[in-house]
C-alpha atoms as a PDB file:
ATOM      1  CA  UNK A   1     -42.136  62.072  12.859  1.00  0.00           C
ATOM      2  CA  UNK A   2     -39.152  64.164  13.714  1.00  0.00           C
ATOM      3  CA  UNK A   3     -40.757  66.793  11.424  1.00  0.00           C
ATOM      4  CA  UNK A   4     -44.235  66.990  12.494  1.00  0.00           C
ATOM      5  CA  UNK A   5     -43.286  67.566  16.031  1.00  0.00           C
ATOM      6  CA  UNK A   6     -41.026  70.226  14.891  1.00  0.00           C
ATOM      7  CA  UNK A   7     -43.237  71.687  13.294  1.00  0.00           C
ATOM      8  CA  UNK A   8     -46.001  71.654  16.334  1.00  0.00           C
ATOM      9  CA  UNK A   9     -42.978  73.074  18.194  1.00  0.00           C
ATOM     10  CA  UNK A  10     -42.372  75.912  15.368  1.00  0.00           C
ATOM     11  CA  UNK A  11     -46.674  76.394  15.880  1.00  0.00           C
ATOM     12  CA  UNK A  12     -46.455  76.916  19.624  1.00  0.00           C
ATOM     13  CA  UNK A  13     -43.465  79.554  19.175  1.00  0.00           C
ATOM     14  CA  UNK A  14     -45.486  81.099  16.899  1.00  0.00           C
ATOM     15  CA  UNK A  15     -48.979  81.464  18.314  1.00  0.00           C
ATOM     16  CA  UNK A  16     -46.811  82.609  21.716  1.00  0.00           C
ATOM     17  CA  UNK A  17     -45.248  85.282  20.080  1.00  0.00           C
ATOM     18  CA  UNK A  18     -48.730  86.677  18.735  1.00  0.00           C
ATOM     19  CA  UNK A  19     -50.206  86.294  21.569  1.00  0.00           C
ATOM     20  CA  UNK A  20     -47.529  88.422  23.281  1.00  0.00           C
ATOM     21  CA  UNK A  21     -47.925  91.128  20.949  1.00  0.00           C
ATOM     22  CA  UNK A  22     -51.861  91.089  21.177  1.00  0.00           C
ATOM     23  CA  UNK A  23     -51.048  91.484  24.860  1.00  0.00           C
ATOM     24  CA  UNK A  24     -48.313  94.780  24.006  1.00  0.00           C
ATOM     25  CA  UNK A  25     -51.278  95.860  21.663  1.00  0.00           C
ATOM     26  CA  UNK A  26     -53.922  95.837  24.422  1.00  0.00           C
ATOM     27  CA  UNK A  27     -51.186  97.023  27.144  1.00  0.00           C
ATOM     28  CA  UNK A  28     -50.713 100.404  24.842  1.00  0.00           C
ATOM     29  CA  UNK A  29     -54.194 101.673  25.601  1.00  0.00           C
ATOM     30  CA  UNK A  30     -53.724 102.642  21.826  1.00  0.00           C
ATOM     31  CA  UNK A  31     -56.369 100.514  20.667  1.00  0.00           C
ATOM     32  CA  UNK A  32     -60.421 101.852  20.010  1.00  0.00           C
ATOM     33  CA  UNK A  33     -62.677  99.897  22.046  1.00  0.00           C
ATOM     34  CA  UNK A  34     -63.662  97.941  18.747  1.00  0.00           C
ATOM     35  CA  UNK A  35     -59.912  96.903  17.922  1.00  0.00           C
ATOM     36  CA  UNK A  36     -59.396  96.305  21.585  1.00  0.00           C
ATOM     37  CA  UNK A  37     -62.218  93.934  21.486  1.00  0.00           C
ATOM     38  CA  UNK A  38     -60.855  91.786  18.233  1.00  0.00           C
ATOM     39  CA  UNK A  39     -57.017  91.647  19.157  1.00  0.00           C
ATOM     40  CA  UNK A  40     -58.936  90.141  23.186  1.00  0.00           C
ATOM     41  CA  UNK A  41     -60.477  87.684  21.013  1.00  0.00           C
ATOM     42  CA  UNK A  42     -57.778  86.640  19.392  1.00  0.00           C
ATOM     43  CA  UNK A  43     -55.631  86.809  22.236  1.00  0.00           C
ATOM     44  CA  UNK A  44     -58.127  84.678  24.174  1.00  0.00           C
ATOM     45  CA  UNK A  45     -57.803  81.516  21.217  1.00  0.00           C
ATOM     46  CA  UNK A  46     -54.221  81.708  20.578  1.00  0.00           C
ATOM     47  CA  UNK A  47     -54.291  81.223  24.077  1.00  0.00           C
ATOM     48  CA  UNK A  48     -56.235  78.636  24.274  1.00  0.00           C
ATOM     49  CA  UNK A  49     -54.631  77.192  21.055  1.00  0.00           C
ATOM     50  CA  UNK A  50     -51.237  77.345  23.381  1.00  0.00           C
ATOM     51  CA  UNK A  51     -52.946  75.531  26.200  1.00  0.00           C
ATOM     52  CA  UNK A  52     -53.736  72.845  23.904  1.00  0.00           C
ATOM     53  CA  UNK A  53     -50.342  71.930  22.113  1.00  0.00           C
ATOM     54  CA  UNK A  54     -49.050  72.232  25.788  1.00  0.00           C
ATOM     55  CA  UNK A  55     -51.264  70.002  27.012  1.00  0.00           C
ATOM     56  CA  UNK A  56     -50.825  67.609  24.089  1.00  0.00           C
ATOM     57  CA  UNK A  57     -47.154  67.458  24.362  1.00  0.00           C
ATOM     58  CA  UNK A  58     -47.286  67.131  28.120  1.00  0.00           C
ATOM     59  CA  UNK A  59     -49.113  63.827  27.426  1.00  0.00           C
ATOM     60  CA  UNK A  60     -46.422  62.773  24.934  1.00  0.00           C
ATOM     61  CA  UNK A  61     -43.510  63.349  27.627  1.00  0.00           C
ATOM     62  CA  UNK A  62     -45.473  61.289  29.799  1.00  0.00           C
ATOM     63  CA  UNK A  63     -46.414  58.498  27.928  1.00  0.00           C
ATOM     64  CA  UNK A  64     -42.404  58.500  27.056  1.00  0.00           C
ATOM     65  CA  UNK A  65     -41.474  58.791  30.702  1.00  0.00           C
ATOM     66  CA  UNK A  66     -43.642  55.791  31.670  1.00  0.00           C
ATOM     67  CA  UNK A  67     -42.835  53.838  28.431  1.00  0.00           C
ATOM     68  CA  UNK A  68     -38.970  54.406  29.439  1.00  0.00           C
ATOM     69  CA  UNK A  69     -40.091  53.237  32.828  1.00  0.00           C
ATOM     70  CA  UNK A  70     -41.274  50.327  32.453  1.00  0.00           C
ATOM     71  CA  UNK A  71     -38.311  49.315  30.422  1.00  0.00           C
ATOM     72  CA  UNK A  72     -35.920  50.061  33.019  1.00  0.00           C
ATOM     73  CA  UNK A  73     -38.049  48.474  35.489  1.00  0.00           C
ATOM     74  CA  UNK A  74     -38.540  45.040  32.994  1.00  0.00           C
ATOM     75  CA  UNK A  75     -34.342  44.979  32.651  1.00  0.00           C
ATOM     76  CA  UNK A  76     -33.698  45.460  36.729  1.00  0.00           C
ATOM     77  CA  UNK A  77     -35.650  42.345  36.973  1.00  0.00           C
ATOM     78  CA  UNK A  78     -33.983  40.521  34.451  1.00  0.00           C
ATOM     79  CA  UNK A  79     -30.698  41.487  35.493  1.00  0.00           C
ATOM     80  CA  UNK A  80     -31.622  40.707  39.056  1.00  0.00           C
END
């Protein structure tokens, strides 16, 4: 498990850092209209794509945060 959610991690870097240089890319002006078109659409899914593993992990942390909860609530009363 360790792995895959390295690897998601290793994903999210990744798509981040293209989608920061479609954003240089567009920033430069250099671009023809065409180009300038292609690198927004790709800009606009890797964004997306980054939304998603965000969103995804954010539900992980959760469900860990409430799992660890709950434990810690279930000891208190036991200790209690």
């Amino acid at each position: 498990m360790t792995t895959a959610k390295k690897k998601a991690t290793v994903d999210l870097e990744k798509a981040m850092q293209e989608l920061e240089q479609v954003v240089e890319q567009l920033e430069s002006g250099d671009l023809s209209l065409d180009k300038s078109l292609k690198q927004f659409e790709k800009g606009v899914k890797l964004s997306r794509d980054c939304q998603a593993a965000l969103t995804a992990v954010e539900r992980k942390v959760q469900v860990l945060i409430d799992g660890e909860l709950t434990d810690i609530a279930a000891d208190d009363l036991e200790a209690g």
